[in-house]
N, C-alpha and C. Protein backbone atom coordinates (compact mmCIF):
# COMPACT_ATOMS: atom_id res chain seq x y z
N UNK A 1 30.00 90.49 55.50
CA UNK A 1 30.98 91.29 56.19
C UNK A 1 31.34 90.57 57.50
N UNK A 2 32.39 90.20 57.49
CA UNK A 2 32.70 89.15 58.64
C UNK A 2 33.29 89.84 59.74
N UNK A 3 32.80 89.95 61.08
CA UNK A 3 32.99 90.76 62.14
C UNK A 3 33.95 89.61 63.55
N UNK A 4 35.02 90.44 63.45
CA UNK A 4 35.75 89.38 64.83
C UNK A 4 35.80 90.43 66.11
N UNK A 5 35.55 89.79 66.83
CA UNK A 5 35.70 90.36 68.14
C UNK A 5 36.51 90.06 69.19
N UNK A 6 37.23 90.70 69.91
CA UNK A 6 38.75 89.99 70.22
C UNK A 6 38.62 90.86 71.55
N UNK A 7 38.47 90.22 72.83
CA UNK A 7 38.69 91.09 74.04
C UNK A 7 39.92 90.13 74.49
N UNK A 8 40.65 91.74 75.02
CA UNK A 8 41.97 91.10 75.71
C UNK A 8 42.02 91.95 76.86
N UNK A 9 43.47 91.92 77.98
CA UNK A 9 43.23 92.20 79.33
C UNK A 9 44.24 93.47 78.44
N UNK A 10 43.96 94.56 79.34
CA UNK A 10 44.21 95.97 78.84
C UNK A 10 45.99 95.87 79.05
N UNK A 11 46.54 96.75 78.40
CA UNK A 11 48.08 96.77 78.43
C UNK A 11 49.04 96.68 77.03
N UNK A 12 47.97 96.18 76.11
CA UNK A 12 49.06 96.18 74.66
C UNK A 12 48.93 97.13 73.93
N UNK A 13 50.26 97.80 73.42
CA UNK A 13 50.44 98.72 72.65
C UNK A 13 49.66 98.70 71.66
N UNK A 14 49.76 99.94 70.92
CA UNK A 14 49.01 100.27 69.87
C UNK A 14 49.44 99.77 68.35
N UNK A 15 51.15 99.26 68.87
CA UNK A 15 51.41 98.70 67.95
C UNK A 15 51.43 96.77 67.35
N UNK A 16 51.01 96.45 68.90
CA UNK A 16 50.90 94.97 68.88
C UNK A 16 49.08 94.91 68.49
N UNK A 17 48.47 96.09 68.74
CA UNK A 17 47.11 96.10 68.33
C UNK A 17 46.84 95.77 66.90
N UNK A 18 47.62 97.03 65.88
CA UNK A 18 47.82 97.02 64.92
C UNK A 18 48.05 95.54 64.04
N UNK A 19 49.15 95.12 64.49
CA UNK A 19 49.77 94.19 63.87
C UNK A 19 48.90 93.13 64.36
N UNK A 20 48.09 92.51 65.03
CA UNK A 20 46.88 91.73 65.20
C UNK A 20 45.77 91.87 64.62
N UNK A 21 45.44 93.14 63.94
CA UNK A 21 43.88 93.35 63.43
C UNK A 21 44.73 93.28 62.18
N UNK A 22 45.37 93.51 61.48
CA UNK A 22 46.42 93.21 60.08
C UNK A 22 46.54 91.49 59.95
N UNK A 23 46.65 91.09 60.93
CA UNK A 23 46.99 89.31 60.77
C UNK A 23 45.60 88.64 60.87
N UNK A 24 45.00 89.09 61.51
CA UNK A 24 43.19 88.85 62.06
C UNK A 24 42.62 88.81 60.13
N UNK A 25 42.77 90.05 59.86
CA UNK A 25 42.46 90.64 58.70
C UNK A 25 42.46 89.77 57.35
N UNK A 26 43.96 89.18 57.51
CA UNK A 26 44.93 88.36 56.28
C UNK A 26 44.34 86.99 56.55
N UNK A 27 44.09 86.39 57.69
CA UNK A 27 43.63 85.64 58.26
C UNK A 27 42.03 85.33 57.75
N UNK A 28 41.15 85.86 57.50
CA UNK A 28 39.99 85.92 57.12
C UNK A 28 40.13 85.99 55.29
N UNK A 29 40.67 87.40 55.24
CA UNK A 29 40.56 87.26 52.85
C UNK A 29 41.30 85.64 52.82
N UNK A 30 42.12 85.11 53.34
CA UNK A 30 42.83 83.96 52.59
C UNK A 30 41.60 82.84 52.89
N UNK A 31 40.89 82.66 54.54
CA UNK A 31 40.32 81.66 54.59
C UNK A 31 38.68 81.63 53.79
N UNK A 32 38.36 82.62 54.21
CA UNK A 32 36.97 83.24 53.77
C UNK A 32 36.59 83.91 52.15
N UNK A 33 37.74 84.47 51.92
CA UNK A 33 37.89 84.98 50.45
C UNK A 33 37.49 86.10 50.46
N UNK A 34 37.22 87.06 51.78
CA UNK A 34 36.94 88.33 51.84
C UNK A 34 37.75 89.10 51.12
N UNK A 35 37.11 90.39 51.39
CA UNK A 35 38.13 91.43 50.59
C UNK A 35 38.41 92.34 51.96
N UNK A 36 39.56 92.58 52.11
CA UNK A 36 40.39 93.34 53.60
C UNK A 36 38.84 94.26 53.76
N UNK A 37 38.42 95.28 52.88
CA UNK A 37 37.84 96.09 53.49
C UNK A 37 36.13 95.84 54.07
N UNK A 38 35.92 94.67 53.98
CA UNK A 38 35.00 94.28 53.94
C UNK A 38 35.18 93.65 55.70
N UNK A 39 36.07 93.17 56.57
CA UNK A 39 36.28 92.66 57.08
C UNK A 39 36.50 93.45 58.53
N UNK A 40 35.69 93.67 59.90
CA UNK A 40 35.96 94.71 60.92
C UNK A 40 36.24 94.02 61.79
N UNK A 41 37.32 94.04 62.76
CA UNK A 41 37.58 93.79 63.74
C UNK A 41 37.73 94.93 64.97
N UNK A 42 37.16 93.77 66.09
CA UNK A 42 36.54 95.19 67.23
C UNK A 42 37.35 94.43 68.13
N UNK A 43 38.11 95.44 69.36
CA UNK A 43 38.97 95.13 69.99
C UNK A 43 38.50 95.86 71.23
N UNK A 44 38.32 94.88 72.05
CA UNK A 44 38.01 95.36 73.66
C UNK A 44 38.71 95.24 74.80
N UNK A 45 39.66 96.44 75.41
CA UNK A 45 40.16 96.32 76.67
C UNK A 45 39.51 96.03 77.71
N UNK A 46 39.92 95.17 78.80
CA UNK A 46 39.43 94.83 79.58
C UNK A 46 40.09 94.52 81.00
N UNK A 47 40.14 95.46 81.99
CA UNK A 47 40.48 95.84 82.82
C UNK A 47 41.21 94.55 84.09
N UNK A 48 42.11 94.41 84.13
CA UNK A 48 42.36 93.19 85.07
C UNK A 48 41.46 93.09 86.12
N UNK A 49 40.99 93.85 86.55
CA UNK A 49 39.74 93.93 88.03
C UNK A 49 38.56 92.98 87.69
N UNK A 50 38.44 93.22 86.33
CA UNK A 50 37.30 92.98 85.41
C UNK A 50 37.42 91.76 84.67
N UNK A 51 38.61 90.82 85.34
CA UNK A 51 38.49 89.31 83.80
C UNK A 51 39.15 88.45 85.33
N UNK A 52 38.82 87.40 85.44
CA UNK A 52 38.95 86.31 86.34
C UNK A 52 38.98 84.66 85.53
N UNK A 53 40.49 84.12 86.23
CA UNK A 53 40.38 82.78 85.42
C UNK A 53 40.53 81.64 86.96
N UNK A 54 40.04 80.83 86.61
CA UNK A 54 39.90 80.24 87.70
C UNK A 54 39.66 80.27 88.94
N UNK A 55 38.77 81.40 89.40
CA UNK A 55 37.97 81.82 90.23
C UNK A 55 39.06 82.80 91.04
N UNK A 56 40.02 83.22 89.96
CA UNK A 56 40.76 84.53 90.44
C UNK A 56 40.86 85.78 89.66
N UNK A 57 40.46 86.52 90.58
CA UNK A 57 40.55 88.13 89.29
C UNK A 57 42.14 87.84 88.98
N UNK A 58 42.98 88.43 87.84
CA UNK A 58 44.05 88.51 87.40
C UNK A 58 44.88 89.81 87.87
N UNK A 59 43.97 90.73 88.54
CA UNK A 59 44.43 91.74 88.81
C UNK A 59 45.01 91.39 90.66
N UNK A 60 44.33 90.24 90.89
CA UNK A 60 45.66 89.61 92.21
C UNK A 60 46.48 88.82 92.04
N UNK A 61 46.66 87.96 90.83
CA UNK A 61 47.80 87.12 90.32
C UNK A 61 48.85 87.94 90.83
N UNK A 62 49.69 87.30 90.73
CA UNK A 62 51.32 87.81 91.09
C UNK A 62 52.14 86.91 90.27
């Protein structure tokens, strides 16, 4: 049962969610040979305060 885990910075719809755990999904039965239902993807918001790239939180980017 092949498990992906996907944290992103909070803000995408429920429908760009969707359509990523569907491609994530298709993405795995074609490479792996899974079967869709066999396959969970876990999706973690993550707060701009809370994710820093280059020694800057993103939540002071401008």
């Amino acid at each position: 049962m092949p498990t992906i885990r996907v944290e992103l910075l909070e803000g995408r719809t429920p429908e760009q969610k969707k359509n990523l755990v569907q491609a994530l999904t298709h993405a795995v039965v074609e490479t792996l040979g899974s079967k869709p239902e066999a396959v969970d993807v876990l999706l973690f918001d993550i707060k701009r305060s809370d994710w820093a790239t280059g020694g800057q939180l993103w939540s002071e980017r401008k």
